[in-house]
C-alpha atoms as a PDB file:
ATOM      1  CA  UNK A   1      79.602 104.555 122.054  1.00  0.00           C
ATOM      2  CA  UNK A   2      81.160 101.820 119.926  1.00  0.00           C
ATOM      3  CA  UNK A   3      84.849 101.020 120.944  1.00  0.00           C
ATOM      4  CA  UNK A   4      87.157  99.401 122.608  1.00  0.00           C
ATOM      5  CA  UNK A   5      90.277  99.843 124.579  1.00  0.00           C
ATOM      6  CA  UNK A   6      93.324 100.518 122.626  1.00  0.00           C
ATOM      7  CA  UNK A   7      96.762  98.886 122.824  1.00  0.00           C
ATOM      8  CA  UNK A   8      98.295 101.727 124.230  1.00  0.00           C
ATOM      9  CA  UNK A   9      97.920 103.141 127.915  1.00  0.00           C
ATOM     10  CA  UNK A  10      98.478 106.509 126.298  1.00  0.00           C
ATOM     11  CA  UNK A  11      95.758 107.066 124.216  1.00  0.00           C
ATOM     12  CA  UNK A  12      93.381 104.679 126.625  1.00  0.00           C
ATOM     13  CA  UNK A  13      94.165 107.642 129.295  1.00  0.00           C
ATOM     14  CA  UNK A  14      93.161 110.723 126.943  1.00  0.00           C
ATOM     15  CA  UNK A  15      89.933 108.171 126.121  1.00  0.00           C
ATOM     16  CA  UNK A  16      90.688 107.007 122.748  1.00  0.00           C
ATOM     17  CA  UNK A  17      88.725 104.504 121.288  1.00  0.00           C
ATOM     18  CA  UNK A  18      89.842 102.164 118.592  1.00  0.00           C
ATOM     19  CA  UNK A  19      87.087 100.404 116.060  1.00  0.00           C
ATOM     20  CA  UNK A  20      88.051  97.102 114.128  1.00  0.00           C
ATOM     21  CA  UNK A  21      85.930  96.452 110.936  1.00  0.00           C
ATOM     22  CA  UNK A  22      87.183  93.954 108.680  1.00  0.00           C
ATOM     23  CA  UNK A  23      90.463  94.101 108.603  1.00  0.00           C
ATOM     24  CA  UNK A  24      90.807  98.026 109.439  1.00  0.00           C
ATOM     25  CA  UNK A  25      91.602  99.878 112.694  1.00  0.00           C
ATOM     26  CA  UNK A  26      90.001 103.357 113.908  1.00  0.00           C
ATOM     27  CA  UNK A  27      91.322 104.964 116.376  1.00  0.00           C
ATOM     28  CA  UNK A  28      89.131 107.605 117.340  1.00  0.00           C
ATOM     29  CA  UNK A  29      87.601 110.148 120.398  1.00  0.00           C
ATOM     30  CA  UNK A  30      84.459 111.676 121.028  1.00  0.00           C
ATOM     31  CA  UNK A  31      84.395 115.391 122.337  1.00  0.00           C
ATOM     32  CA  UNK A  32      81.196 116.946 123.177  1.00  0.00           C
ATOM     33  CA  UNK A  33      78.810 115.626 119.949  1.00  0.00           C
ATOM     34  CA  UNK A  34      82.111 115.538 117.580  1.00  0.00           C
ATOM     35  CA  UNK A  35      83.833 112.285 117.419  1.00  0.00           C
ATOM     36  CA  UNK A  36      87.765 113.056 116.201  1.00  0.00           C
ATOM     37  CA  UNK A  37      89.280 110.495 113.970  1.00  0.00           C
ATOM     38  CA  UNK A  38      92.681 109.937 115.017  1.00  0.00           C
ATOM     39  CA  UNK A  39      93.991 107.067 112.753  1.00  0.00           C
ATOM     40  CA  UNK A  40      92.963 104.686 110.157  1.00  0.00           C
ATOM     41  CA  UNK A  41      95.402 101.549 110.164  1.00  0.00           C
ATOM     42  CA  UNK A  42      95.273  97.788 108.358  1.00  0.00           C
ATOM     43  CA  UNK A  43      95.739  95.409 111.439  1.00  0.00           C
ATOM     44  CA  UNK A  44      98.780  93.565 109.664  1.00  0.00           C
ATOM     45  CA  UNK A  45     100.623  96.926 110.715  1.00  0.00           C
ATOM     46  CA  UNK A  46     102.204  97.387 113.699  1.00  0.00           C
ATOM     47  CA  UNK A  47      99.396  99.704 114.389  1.00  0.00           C
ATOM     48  CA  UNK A  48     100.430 100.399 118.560  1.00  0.00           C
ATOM     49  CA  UNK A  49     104.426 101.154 117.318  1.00  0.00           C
ATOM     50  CA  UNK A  50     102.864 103.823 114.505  1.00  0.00           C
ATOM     51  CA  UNK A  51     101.037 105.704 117.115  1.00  0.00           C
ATOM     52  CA  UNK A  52     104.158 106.065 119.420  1.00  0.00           C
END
């Protein structure tokens, strides 16, 4: 699976994901065969404070 890491020990621990393509963030986490999108974000934004 595509992914990295996220900023945040929270979401790393339920196995979030987070996807940068151009200057967008995904946050996202695959169940089973469904992948759950969790957040779309520009990177300028304080993306990690949003998701608090």
């Amino acid at each position: 699976m595509l992914g990295n890491k996220t900023p945040l020990s929270s979401l790393n621990e339920k196995k979030y994901l987070m996807l940068m393509i151009d200057k967008y963030a995904c946050i996202y986490r695959k169940v089973e065969n469904t992948v759950y999108i969790y957040h779309i974000t520009e990177l300028q934004r304080d993306y990690p404070k949003l998701m608090k």
